[in-house]
C-alpha atoms as a PDB file:
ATOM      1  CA  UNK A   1       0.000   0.000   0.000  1.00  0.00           C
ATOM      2  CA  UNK A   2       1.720   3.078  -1.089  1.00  0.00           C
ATOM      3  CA  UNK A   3       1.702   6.311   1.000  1.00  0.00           C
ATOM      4  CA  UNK A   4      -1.143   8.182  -1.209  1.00  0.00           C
ATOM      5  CA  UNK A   5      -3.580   5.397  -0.183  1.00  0.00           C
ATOM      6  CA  UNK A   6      -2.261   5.535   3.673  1.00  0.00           C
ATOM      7  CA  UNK A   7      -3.630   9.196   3.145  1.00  0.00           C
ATOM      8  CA  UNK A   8      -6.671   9.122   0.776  1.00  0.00           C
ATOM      9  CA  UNK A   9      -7.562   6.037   4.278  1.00  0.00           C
ATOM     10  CA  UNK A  10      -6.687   8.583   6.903  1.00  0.00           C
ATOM     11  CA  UNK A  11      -8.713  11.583   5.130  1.00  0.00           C
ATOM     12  CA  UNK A  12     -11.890   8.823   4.499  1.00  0.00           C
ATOM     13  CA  UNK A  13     -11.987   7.882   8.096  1.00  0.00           C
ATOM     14  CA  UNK A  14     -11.882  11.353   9.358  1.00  0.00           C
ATOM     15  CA  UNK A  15     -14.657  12.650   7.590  1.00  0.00           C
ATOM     16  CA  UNK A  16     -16.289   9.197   8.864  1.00  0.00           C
ATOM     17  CA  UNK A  17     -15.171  10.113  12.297  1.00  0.00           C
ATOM     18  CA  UNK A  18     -16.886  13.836  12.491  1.00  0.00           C
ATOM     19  CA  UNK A  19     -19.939  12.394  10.538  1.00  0.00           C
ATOM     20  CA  UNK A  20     -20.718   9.791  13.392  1.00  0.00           C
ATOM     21  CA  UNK A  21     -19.510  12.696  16.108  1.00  0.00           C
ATOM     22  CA  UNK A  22     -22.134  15.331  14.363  1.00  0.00           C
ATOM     23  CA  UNK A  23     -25.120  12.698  15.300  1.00  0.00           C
ATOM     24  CA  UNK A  24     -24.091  11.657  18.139  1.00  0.00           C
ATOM     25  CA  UNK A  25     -23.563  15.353  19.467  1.00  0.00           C
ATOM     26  CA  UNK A  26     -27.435  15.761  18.084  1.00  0.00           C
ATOM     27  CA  UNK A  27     -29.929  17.182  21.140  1.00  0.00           C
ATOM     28  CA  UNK A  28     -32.412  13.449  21.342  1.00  0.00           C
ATOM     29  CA  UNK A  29     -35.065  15.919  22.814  1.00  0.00           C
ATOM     30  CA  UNK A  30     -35.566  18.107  19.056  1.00  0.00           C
ATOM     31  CA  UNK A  31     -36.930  16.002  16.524  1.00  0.00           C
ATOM     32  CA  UNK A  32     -34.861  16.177  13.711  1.00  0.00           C
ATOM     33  CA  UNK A  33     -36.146  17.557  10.414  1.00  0.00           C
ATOM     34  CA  UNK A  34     -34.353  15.298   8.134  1.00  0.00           C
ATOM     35  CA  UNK A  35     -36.448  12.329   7.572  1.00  0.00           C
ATOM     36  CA  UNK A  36     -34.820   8.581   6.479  1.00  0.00           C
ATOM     37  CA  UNK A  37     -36.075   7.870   2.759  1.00  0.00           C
ATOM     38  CA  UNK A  38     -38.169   5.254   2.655  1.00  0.00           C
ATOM     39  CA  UNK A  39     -35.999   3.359  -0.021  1.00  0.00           C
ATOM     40  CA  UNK A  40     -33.351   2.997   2.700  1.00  0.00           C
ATOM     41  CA  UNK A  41     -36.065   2.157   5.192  1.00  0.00           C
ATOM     42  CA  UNK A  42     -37.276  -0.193   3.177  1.00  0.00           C
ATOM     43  CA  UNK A  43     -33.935  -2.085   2.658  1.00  0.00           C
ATOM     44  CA  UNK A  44     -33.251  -2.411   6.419  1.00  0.00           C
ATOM     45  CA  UNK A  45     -36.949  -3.529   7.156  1.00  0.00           C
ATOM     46  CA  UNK A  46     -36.486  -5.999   3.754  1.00  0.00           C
ATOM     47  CA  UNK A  47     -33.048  -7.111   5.701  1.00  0.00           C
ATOM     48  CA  UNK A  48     -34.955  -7.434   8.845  1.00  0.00           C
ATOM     49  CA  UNK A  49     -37.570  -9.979   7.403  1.00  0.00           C
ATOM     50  CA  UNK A  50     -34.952 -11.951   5.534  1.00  0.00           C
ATOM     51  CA  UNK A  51     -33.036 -12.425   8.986  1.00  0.00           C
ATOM     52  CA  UNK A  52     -36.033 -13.198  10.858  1.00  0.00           C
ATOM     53  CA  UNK A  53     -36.902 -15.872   7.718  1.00  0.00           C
ATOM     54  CA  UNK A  54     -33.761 -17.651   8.152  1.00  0.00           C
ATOM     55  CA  UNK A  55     -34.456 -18.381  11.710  1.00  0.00           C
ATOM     56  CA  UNK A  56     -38.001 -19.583  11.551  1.00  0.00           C
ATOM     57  CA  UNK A  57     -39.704 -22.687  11.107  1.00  0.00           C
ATOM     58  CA  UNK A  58     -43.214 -21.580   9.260  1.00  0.00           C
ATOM     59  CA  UNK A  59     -45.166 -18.408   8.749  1.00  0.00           C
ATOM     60  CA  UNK A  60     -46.327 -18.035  12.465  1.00  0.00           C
ATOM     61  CA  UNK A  61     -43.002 -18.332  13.880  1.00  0.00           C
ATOM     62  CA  UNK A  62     -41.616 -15.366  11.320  1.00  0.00           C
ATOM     63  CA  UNK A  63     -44.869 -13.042  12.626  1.00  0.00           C
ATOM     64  CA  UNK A  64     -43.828 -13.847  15.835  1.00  0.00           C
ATOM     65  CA  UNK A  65     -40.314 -12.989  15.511  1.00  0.00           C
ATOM     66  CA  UNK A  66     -41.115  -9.845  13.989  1.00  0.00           C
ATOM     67  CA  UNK A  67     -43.908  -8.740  16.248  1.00  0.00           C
ATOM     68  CA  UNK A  68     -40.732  -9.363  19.006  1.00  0.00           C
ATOM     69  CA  UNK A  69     -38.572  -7.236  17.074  1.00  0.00           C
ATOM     70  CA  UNK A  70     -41.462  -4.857  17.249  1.00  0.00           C
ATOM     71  CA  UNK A  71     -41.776  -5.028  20.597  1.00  0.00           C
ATOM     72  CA  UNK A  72     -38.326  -3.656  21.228  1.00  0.00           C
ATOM     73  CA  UNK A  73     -38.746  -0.510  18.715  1.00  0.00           C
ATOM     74  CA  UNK A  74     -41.887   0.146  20.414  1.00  0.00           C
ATOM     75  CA  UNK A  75     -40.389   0.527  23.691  1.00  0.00           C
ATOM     76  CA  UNK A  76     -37.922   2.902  22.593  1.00  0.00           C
ATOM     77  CA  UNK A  77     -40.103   4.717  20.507  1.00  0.00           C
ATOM     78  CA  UNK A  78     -42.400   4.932  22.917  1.00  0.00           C
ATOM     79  CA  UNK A  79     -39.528   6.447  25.934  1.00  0.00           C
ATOM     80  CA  UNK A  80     -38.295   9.334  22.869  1.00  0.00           C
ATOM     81  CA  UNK A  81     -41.530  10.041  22.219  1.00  0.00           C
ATOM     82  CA  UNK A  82     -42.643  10.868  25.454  1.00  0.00           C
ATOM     83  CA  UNK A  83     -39.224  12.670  25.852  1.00  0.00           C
ATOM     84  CA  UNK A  84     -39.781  15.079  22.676  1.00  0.00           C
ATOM     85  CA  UNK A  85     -43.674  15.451  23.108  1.00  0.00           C
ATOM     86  CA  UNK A  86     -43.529  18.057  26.009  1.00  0.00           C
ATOM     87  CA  UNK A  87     -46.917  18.581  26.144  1.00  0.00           C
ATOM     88  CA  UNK A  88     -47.907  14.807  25.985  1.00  0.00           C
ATOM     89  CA  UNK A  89     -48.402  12.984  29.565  1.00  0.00           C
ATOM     90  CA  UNK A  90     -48.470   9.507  29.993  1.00  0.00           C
ATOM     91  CA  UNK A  91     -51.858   7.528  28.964  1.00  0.00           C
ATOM     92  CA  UNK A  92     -53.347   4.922  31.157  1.00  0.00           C
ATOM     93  CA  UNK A  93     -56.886   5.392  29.763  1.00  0.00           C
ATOM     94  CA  UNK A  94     -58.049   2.977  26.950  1.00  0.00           C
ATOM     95  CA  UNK A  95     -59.456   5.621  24.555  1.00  0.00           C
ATOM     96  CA  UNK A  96     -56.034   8.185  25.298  1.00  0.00           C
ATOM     97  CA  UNK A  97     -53.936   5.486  24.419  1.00  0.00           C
ATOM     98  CA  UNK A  98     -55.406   4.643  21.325  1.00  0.00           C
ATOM     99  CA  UNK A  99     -55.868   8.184  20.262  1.00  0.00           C
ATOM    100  CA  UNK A 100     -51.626   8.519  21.597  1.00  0.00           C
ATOM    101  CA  UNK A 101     -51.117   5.939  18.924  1.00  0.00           C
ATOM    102  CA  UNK A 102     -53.110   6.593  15.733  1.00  0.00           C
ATOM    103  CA  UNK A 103     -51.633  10.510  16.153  1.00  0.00           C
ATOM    104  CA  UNK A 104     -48.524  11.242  18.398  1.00  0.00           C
ATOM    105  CA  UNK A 105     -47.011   7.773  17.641  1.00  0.00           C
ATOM    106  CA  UNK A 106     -48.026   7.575  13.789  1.00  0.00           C
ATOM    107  CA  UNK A 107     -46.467  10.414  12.637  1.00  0.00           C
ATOM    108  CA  UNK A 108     -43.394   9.721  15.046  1.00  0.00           C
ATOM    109  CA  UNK A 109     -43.050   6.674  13.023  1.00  0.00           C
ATOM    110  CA  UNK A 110     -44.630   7.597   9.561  1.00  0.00           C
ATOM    111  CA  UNK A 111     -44.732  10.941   9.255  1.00  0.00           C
ATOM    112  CA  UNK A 112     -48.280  11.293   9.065  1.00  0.00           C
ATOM    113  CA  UNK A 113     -51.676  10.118  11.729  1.00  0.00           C
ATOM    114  CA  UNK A 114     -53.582   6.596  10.955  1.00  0.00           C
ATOM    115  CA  UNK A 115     -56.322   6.659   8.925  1.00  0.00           C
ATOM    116  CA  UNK A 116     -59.006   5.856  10.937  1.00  0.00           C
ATOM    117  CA  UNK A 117     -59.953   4.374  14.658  1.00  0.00           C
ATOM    118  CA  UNK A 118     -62.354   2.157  14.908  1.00  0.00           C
ATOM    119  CA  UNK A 119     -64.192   0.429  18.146  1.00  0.00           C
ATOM    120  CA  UNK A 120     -65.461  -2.979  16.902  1.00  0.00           C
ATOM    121  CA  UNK A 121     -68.978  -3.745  16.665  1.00  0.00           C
ATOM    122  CA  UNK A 122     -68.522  -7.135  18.017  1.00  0.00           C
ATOM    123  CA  UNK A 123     -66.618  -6.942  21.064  1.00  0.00           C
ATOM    124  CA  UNK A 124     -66.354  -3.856  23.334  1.00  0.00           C
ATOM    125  CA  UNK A 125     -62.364  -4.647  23.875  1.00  0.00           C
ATOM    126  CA  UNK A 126     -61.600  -4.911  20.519  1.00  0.00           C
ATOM    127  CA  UNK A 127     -60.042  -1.853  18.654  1.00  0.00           C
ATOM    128  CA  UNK A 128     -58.686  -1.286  14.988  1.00  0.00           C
ATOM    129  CA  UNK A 129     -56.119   1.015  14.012  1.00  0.00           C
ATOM    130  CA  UNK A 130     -56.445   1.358  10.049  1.00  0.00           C
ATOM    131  CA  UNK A 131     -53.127   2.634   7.650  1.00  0.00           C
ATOM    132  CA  UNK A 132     -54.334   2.595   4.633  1.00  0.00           C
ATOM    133  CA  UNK A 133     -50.703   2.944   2.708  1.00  0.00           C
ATOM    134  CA  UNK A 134     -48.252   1.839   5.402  1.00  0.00           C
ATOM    135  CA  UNK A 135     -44.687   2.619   4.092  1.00  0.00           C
ATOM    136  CA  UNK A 136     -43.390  -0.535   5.810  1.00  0.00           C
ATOM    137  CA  UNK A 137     -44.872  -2.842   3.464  1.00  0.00           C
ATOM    138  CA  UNK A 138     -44.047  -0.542  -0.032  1.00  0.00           C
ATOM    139  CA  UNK A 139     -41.734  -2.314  -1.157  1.00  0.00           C
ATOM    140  CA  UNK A 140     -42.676  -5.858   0.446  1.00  0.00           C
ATOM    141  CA  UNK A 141     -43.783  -8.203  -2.082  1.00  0.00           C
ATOM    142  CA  UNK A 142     -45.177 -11.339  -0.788  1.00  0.00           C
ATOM    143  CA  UNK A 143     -44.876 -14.492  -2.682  1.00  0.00           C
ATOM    144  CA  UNK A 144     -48.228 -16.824  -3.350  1.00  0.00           C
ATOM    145  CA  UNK A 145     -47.355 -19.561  -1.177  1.00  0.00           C
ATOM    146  CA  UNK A 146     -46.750 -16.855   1.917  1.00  0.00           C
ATOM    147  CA  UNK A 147     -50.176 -15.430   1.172  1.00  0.00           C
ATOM    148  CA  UNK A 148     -51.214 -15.388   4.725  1.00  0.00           C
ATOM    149  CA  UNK A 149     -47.526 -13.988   5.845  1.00  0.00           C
ATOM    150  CA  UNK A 150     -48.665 -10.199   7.102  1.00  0.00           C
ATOM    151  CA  UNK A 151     -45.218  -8.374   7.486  1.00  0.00           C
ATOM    152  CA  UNK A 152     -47.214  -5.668   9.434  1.00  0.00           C
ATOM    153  CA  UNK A 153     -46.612  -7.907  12.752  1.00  0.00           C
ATOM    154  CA  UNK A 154     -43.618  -5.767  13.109  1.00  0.00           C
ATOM    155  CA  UNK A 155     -46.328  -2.806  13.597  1.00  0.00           C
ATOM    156  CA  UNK A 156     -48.450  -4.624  15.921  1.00  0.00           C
ATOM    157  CA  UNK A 157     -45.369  -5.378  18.009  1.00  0.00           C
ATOM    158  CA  UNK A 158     -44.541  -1.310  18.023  1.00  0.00           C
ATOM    159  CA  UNK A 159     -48.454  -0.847  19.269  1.00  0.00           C
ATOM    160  CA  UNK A 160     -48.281  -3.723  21.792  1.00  0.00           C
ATOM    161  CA  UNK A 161     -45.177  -2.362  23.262  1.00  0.00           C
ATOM    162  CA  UNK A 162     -46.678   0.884  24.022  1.00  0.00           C
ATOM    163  CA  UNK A 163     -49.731  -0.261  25.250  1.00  0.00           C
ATOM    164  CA  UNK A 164     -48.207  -1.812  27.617  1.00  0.00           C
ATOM    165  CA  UNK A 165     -45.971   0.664  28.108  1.00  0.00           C
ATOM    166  CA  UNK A 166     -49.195   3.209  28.865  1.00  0.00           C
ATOM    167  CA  UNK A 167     -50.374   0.692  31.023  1.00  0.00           C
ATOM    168  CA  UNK A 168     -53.154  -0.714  28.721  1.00  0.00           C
ATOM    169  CA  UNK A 169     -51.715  -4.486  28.026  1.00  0.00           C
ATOM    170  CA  UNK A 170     -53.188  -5.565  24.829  1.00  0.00           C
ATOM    171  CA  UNK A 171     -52.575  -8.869  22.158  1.00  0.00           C
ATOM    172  CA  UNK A 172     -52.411  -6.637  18.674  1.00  0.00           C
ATOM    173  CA  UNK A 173     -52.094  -8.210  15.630  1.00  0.00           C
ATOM    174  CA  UNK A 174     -52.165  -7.221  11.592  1.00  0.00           C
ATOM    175  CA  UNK A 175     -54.072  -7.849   9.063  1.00  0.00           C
ATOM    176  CA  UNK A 176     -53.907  -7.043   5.519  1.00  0.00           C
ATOM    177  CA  UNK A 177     -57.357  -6.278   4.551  1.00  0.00           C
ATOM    178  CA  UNK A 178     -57.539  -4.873   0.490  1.00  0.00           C
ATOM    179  CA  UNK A 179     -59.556  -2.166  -0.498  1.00  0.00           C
ATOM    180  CA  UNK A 180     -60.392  -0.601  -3.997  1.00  0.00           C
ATOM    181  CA  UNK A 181     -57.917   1.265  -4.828  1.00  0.00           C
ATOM    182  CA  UNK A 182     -55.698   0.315  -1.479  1.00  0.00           C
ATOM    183  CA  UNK A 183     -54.241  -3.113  -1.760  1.00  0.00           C
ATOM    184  CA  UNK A 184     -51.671  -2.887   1.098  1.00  0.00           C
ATOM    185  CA  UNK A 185     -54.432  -1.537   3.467  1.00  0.00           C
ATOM    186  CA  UNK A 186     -53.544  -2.195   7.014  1.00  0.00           C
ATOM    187  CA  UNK A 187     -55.912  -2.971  10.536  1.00  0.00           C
ATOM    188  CA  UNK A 188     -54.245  -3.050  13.514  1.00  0.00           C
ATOM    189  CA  UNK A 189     -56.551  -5.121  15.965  1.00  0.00           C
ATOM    190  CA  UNK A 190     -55.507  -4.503  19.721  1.00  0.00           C
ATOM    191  CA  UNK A 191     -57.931  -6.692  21.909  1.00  0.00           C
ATOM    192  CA  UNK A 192     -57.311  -4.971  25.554  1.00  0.00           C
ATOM    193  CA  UNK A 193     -56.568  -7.753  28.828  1.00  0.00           C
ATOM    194  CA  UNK A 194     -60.002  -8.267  30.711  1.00  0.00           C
ATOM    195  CA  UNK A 195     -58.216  -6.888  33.159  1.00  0.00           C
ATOM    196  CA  UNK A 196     -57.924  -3.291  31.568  1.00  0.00           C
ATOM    197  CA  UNK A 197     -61.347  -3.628  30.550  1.00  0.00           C
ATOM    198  CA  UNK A 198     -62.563  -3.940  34.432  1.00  0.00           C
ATOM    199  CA  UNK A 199     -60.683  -1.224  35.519  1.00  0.00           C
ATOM    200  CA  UNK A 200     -62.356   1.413  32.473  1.00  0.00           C
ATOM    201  CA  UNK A 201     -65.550   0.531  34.118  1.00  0.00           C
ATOM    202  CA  UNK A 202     -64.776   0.784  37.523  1.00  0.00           C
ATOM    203  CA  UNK A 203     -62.956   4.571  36.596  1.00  0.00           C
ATOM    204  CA  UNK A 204     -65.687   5.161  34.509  1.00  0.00           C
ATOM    205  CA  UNK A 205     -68.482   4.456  37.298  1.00  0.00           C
ATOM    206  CA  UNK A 206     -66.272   6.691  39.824  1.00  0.00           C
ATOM    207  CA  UNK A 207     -66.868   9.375  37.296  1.00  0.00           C
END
């Protein structure tokens, strides 16, 4: 290695050096106005799946896997987000929660609020969270024999994470439910613990 490379290596892993200095010297309580283009989202969330596939035995084991990974963004997105959002307390109440989530946490995370909440007609401890483009699953294409693979766990995993998190324990899963015009439309089903349930109406009777 001649002395020009030595240099052109020394100059390369300076600038390298002050680039990872300038981020980590970045204040974690401003939200940053740069945002991460989805293409290179997308690749680390395709990497992410392709991981998780390699480790798995059948389709529920790689939802699981990735609702676990979810789990662990959530958390953290969950503590920065209640760091940055000054004038957001912390949740404990059913409805706040879910309202926290389709707005506060959605455009944390996407850059924009959920579509639509919805309380099921069914079951008065179901809820549904509805994206109706999520950018996670873009550039996901799912092949025929996966057809019941929903890559979205990883979003349920986020929401499950902070419902916990506000004290609201839930099981959330994803579905992929098409619409016209919207064939990557999203629900988010979070059915709340019967124990969260009892304590709404015992708040709500103290009322």
């Amino acid at each position: 290695m001649t002395a020009t490379h030595v240099q052109s290596l020394l100059k390369l892993d300076t600038k390298t050096t002050k680039r990872a200095n300038m981020l980590l010297e970045q204040n974690v309580a401003r939200p940053r106005r740069e945002k991460v283009s989805l293409s290179a989202f997308a690749f680390v969330f395709a990497e992410i799946v392709r991981y998780s596939q390699n480790r798995v035995l059948g389709i529920q084991d790689l939802e699981a896997k990735l609702n676990e990974i979810g789990k662990r963004v959530g958390v953290r997105v969950f503590e920065l987000t209640m760091w940055r959002e000054k004038n957001v307390h912390r949740e404990s109440r059913v409805l706040q929660t879910l309202v926290f989530l389709n707005t506060v946490v959605w455009r944390a995370l996407f850059d924009k609020q959920a579509d639509s909440l919805e309380r099921s007609t069914e079951s008065d401890d179901e809820y549904m969270i509805t994206d109706n483009e999520p950018a996670i699953l873009k550039y996901i294409s799912v092949p025929k024999e996966m057809a019941s693979f929903s890559p979205g766990a990883f979003i349920s995993g986020i929401v499950e994470a902070i419902a916990e998190c506000c004290q609201c324990p839930a099981r959330v899963t994803s579905h992929v439910v098409p619409a016209e015009g919207m064939p990557l439309r999203t629900v988010i089903l979070l059915k709340f613990d019967k124990e969260v349930m009892e304590r709404e109406k015992r708040l709500e009777a103290g009322k």
